[in-house]
Protein backbone atom coordinates (compact mmCIF):
# COMPACT_ATOMS: atom_id res chain seq x y z
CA UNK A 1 -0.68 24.40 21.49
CA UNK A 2 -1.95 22.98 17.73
CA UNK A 3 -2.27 19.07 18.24
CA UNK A 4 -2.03 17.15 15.19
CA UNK A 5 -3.25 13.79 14.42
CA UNK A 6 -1.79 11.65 12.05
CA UNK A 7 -3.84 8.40 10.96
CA UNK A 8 -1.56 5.44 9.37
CA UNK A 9 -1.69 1.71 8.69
CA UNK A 10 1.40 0.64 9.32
CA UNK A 11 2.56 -2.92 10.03
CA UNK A 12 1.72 -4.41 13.32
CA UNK A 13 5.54 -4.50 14.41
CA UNK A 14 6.41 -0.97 13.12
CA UNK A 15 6.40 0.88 16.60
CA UNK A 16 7.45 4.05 14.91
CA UNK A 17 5.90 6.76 12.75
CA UNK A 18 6.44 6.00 9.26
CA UNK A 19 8.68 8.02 7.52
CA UNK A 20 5.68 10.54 6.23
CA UNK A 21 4.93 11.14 9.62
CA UNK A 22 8.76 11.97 10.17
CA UNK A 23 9.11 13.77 7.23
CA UNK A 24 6.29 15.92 8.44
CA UNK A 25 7.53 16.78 11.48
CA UNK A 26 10.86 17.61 10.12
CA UNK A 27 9.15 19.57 7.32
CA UNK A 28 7.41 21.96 10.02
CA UNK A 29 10.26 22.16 12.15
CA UNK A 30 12.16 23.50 9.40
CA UNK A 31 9.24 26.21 9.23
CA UNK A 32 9.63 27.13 12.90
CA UNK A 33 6.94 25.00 14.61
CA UNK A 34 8.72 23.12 16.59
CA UNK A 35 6.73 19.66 18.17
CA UNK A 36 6.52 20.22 21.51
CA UNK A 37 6.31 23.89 21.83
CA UNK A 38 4.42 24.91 18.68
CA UNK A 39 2.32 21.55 18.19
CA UNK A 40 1.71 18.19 19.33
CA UNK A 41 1.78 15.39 16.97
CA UNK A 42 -0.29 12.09 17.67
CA UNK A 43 0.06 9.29 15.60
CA UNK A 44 -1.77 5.86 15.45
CA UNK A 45 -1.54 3.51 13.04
CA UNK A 46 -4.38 0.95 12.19
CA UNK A 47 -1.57 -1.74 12.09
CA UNK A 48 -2.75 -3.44 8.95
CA UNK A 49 -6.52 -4.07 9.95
CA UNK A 50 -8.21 -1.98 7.44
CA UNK A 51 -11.33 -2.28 9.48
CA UNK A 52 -10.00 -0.31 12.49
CA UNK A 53 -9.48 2.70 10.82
CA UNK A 54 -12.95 4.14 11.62
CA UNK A 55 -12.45 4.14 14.96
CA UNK A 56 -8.95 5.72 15.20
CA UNK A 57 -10.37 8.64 13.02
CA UNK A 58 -13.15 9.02 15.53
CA UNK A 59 -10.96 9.19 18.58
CA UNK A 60 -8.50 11.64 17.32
CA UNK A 61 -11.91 13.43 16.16
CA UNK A 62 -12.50 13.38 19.73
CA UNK A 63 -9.77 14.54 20.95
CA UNK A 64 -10.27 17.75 19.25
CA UNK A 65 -7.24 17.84 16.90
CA UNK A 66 -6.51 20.90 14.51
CA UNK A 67 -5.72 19.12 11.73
CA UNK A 68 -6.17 15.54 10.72
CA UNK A 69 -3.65 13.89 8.35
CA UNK A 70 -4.51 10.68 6.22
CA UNK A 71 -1.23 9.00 5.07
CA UNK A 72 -1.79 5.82 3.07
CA UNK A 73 -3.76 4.13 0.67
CA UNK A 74 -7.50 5.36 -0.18
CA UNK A 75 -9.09 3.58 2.90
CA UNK A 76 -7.49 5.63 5.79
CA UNK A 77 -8.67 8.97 3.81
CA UNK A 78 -12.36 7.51 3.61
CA UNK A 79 -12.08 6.82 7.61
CA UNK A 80 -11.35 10.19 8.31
CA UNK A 81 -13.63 12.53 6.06
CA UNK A 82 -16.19 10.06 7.43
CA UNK A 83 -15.77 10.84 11.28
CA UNK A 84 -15.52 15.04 10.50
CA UNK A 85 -16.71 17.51 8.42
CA UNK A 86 -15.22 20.24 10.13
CA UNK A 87 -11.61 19.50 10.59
CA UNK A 88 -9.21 20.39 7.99
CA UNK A 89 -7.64 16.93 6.49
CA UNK A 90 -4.53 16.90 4.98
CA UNK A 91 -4.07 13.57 2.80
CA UNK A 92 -0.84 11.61 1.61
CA UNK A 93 -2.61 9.55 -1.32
CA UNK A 94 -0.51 6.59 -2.00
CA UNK A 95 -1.62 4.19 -4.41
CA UNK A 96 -5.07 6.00 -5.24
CA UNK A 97 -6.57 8.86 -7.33
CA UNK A 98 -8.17 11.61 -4.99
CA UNK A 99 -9.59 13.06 -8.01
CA UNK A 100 -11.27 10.21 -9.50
CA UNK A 101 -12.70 9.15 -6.31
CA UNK A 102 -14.31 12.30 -5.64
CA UNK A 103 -12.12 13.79 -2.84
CA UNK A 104 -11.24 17.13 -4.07
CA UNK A 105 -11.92 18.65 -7.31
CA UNK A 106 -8.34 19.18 -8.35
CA UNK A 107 -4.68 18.68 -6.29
CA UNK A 108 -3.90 22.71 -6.77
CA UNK A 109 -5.83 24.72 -4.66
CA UNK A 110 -8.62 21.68 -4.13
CA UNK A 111 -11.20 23.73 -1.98
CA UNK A 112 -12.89 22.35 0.79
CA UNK A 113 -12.17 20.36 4.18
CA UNK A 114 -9.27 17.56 2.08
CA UNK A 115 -6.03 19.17 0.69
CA UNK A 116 -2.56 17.25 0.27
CA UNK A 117 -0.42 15.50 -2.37
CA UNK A 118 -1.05 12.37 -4.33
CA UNK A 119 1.79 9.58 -4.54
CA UNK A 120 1.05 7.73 -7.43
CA UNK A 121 2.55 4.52 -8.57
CA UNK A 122 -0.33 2.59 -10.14
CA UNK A 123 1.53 2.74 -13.15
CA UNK A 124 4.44 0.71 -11.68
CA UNK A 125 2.11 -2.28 -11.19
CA UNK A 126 1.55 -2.19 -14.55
CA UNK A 127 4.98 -2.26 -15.48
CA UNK A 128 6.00 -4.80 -13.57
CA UNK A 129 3.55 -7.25 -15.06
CA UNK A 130 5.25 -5.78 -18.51
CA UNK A 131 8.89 -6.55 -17.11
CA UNK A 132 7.93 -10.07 -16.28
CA UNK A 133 6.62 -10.92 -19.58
CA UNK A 134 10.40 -9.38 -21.61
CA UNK A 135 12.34 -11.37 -19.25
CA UNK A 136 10.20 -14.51 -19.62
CA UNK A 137 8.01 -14.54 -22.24
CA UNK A 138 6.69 -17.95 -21.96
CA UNK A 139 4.57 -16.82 -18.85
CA UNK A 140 1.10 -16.97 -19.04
CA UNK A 141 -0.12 -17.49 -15.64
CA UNK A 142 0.79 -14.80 -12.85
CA UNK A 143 -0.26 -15.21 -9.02
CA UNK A 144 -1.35 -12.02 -7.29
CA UNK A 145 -1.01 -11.68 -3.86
CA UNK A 146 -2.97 -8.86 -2.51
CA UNK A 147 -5.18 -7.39 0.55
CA UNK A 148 -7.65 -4.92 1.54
CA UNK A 149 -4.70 -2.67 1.92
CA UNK A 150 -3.70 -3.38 -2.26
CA UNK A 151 -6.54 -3.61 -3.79
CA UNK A 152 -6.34 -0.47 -6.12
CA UNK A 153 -3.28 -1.91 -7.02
CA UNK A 154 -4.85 -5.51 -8.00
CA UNK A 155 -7.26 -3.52 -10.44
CA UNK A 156 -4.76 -2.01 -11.97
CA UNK A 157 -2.98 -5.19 -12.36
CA UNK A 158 -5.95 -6.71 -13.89
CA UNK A 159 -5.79 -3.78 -16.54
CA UNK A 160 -2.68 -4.15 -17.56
CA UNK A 161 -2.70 -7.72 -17.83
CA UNK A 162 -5.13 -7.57 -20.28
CA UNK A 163 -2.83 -5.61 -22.29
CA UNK A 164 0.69 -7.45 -21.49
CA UNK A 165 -1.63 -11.05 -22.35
CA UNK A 166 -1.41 -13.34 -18.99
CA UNK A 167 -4.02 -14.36 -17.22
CA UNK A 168 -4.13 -13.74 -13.22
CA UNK A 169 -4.70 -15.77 -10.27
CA UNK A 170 -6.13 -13.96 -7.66
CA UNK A 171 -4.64 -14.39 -4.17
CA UNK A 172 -6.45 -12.61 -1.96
CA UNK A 173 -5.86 -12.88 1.89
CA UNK A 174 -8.13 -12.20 4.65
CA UNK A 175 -7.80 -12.01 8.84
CA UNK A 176 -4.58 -9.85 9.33
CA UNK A 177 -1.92 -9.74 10.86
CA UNK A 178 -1.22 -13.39 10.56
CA UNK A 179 -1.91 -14.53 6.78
CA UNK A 180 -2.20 -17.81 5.95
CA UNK A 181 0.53 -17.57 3.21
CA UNK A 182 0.92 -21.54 2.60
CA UNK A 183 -2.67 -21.51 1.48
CA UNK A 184 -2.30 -18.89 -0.96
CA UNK A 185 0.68 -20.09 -2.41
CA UNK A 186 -0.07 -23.62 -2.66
CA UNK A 187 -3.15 -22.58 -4.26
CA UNK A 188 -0.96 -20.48 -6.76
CA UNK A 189 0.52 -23.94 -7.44
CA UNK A 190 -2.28 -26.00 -7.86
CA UNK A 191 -3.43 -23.31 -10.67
CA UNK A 192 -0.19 -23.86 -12.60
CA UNK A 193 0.91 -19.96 -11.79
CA UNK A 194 4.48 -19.80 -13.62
CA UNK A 195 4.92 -16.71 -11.30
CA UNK A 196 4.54 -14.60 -7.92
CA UNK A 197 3.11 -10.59 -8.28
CA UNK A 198 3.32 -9.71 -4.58
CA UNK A 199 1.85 -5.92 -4.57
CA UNK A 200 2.65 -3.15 -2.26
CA UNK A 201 1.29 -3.67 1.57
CA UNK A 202 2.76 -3.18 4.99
CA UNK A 203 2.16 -6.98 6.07
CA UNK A 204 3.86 -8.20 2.83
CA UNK A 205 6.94 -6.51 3.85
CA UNK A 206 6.81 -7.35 6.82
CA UNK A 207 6.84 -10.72 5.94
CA UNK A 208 8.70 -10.85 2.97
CA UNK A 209 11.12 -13.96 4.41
CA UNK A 210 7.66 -16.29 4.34
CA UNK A 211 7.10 -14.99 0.42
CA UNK A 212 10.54 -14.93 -0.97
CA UNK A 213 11.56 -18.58 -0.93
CA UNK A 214 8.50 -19.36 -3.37
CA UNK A 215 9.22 -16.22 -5.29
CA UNK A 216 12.85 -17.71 -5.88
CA UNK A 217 11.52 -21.30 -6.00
CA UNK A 218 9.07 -20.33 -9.15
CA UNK A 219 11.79 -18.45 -10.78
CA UNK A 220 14.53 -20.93 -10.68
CA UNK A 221 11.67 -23.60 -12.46
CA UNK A 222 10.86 -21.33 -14.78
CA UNK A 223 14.34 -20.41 -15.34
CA UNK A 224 15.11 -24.13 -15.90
CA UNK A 225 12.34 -24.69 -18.46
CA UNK A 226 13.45 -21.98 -20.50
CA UNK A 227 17.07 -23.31 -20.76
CA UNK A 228 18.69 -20.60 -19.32
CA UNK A 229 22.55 -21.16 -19.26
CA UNK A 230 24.29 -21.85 -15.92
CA UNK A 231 27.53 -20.49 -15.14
CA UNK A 232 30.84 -23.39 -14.50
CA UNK A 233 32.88 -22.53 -11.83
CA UNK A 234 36.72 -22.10 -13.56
């Protein structure tokens, strides 16, 4: 029986396979390999420490699976071309280019030990920063929040801001799973940050009831300085 492993860095409190992972194993079903009589599919997940990844790509490496699939941003592919050269890697790039980085030559027929597809949505960092600066245009200070897991997203950020003309803070945060979110964000406050980027990360969403109320907090104050109307009840 094929054994598959799939490598992930999901959230510390997401017990299941992410929906890749599903989708996968719905995908071959639908081919006729059915898991548990065709193949066996082993997941772990790296549960936001980017640092464990290594080691999870080693044991799957030695537990002799087939095929070794990398779903995630650019770090969990690096982890497993790192522990093999021999098994065949299949890659779901989010957030990265495999090309650029020197992966595979080209997403068609790519060659070599890596195949897969490439999710990107770079661009939609960008164009957030772009949306924020329409709908208030008097912003010229944006806090990032960002970690190992988004930080090809935080460059791109920092390209486009150059373009859309605010300047960023950096918030950076370090030691998952528990961030130390009231640090960060009072930080963004001391710098005068009219406004909260919070990129794409497991732990953000996660935690997204800790990040929201200064997210709405920020916008209501900016809202306010602008003059924006309020609506009388009739």
């Amino acid at each position: 029986m094929a054994r598959v492993g799939f490598l992930g860095i999901t959230a510390p409190d997401c017990a299941a396979p992410p929906p890749t992972c599903q989708a996968m194993a719905q995908g071959l079903q639908d081919l006729g390999y059915i898991e548990g009589q065709h193949l066996v599919i082993e997941f772990r997940s790296a549960e936001g420490h980017v640092e464990r990844l290594p080691a999870l790509a080693a044991e799957f490496v030695q537990r002799q699976v087939d095929v070794l699939v990398a779903g995630g941003p650019e770090a969990v592919l690096r982890a497993a071309r790192d522990a093999t050269s021999t098994i065949p890697i299949v890659m779901v790039a989010v957030d990265y280019d495999p090309i650029a980085l020197g992966y595979i030559a080209r997403l068609p027929r790519p060659g070599g030990q890596i195949t897969g597809l490439s999710l990107q949505q770079l661009e939609v960092t960008g164009k957030g920063l772009e949306l924020l600066k329409d709908a208030l245009p008097q912003v010229t200070r944006v806090a990032v929040l960002w970690d190992a897991v988004s930080a090809d997203q935080f460059r791109a950020a920092a390209e486009a801001a150059r373009v859309v003309g605010v300047q960023l803070h950096s918030l950076e945060l370090h030691d998952p799973p528990a961030y130390d979110y009231a640090s960060a964000l009072q930080a963004a406050a001391r710098e005068g940050a009219d406004a909260l980027l919070v990129l794409r990360s497991p732990l953000f969403g996660r935690d997204r009831d800790r990040i929201m109320p200064w997210q709405c907090s920020t916008a209501c104050r900016r809202c306010s300085q602008a003059g924006c109307g309020s609506r009388q009840a009739a």
